[in-house]
C-alpha atoms as a PDB file:
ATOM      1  CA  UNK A   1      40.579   6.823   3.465  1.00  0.00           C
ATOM      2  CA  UNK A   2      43.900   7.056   4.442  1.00  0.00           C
ATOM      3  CA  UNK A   3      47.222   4.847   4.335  1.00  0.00           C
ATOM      4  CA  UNK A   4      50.682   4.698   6.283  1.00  0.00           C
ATOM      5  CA  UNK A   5      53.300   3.589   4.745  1.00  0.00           C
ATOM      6  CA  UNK A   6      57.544   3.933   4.637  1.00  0.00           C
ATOM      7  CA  UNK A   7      56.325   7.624   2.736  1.00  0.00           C
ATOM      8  CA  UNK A   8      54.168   8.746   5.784  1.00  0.00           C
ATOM      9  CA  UNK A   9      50.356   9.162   6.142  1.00  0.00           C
ATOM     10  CA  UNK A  10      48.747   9.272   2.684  1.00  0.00           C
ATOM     11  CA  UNK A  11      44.783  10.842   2.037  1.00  0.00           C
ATOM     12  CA  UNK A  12      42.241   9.718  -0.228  1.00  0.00           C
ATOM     13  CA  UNK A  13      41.083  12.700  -2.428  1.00  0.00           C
ATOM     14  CA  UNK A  14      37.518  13.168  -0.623  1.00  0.00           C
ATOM     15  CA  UNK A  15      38.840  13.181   3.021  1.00  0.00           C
ATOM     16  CA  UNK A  16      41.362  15.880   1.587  1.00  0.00           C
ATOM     17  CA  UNK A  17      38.045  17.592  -0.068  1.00  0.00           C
ATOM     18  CA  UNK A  18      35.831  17.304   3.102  1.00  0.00           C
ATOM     19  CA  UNK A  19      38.767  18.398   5.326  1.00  0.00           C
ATOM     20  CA  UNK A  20      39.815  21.922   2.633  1.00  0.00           C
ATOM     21  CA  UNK A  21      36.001  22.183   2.997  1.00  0.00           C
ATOM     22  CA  UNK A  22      35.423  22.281   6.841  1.00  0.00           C
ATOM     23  CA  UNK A  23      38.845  24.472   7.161  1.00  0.00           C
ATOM     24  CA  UNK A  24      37.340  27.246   4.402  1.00  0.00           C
ATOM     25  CA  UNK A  25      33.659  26.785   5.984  1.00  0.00           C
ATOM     26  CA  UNK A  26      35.682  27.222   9.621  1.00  0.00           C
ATOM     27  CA  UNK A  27      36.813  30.601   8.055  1.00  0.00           C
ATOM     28  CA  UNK A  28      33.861  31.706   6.779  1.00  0.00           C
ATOM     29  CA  UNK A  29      32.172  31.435  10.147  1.00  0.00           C
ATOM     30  CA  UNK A  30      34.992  33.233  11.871  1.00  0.00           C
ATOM     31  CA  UNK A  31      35.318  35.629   9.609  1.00  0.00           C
ATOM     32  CA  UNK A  32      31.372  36.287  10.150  1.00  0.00           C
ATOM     33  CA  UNK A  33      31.370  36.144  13.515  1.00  0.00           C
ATOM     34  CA  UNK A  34      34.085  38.580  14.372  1.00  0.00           C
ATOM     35  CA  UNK A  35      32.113  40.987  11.650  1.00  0.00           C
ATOM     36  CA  UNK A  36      29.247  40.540  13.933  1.00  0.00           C
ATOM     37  CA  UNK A  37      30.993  41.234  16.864  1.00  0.00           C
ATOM     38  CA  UNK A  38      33.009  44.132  15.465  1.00  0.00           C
ATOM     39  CA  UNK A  39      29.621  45.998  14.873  1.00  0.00           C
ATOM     40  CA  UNK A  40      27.843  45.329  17.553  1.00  0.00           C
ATOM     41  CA  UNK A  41      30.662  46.389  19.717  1.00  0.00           C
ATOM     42  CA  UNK A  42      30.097  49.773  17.655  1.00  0.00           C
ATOM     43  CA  UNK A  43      26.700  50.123  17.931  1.00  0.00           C
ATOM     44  CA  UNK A  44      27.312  49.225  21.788  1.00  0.00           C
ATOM     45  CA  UNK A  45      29.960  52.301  21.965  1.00  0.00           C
ATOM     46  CA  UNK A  46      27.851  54.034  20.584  1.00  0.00           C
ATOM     47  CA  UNK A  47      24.725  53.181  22.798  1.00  0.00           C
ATOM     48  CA  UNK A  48      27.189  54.082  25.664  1.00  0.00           C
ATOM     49  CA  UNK A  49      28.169  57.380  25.083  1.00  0.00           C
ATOM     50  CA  UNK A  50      24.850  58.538  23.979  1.00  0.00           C
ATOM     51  CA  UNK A  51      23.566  57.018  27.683  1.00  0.00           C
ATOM     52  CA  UNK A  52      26.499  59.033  28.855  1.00  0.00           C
ATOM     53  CA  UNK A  53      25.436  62.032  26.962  1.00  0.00           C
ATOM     54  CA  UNK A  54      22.026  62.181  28.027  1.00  0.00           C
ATOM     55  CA  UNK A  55      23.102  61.883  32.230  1.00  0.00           C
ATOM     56  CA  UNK A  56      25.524  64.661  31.876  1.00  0.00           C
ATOM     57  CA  UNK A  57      22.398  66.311  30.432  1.00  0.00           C
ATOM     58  CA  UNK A  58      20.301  65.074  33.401  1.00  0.00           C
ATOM     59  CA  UNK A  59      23.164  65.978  35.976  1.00  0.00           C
ATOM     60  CA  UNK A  60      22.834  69.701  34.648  1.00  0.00           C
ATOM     61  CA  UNK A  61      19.086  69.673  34.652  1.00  0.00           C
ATOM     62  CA  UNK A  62      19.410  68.586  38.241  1.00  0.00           C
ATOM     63  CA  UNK A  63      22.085  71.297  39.174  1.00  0.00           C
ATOM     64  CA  UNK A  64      19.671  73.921  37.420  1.00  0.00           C
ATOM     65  CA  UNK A  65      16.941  72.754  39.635  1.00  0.00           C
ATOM     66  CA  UNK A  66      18.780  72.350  42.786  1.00  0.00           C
ATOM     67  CA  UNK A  67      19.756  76.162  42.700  1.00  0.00           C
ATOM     68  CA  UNK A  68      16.113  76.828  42.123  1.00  0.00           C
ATOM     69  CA  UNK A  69      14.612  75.001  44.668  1.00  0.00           C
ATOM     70  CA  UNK A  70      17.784  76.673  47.013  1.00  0.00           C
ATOM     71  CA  UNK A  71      16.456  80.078  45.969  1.00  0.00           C
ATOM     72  CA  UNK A  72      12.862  79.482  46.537  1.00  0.00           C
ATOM     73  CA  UNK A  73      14.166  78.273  50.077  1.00  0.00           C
ATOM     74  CA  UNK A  74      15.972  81.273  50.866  1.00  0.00           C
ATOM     75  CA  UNK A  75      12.845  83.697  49.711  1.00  0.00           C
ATOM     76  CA  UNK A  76      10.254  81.366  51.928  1.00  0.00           C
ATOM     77  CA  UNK A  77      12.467  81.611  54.575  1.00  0.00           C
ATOM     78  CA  UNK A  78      12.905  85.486  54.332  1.00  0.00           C
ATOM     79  CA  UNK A  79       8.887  85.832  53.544  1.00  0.00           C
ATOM     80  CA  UNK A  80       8.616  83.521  56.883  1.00  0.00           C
ATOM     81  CA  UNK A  81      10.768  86.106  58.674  1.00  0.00           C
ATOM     82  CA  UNK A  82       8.406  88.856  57.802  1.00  0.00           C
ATOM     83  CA  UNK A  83       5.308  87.071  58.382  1.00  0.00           C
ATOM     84  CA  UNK A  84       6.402  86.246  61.795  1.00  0.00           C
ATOM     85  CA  UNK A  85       7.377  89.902  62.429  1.00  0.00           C
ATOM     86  CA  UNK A  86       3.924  90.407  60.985  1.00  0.00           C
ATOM     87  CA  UNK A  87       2.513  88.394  63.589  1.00  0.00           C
ATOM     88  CA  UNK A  88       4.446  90.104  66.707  1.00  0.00           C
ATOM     89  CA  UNK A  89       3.157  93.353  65.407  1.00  0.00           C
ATOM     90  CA  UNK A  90      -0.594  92.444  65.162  1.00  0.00           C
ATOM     91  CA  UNK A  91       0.106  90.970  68.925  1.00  0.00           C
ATOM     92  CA  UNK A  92       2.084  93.841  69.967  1.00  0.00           C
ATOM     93  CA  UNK A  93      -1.371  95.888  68.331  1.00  0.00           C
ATOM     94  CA  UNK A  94      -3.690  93.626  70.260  1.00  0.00           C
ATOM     95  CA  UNK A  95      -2.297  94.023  73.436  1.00  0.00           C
ATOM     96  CA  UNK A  96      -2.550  98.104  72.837  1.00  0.00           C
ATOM     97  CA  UNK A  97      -6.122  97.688  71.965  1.00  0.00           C
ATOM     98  CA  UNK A  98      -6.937  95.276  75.299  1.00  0.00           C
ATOM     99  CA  UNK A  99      -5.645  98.031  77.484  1.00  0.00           C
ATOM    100  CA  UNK A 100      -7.266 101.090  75.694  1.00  0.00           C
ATOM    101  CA  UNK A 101     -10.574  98.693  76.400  1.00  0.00           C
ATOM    102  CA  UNK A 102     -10.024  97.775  79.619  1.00  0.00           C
ATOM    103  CA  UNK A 103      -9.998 102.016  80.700  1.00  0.00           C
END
């Protein structure tokens, strides 16, 4: 296959084939490969901002319903407020009534 001699390192014909052969095969793959990994990384870029897109979507959907549920809060707690006063009244009426009876 191969030879040294006073020239240097001499190469039969098919180890010269099989080695121009494994370096353009190498190439091939490589070339392939980083193809490959070029679009994936796209189509990963893209997966990531539309996942980014959709929880700035969520995040404002939340906000929305935060200040709704802060609302409803503030009317129960002013419909509380009257129901109580409600209540003191109705006492307040029931005591009246007990001592109108009780003459």
């Amino acid at each position: 296959m191969s030879d040294i001699d006073e020239r240097g390192v001499r190469l039969s014909l098919p180890l010269i084939w099989t080695i121009g052969a494994g370096l353009v095969a190498t190439g091939l793959y490589l070339g392939t490969s980083m193809a490959t990994l070029a679009v994936e990384s796209r189509e990963f870029r893209e997966a990531i901002k539309a996942q980014r897109e959709w929880q700035a979507s969520m995040e404002g959907r939340t906000r929305a319903n935060e200040l709704t549920s802060s609302r409803n809060s503030d009317r129960f707690d002013t419909l509380k407020q009257a129901i109580d006063e409600l209540k003191a009244g109705q006492i307040l009426t029931l005591d009246i009534l007990r001592g109108l009876d009780r003459r």
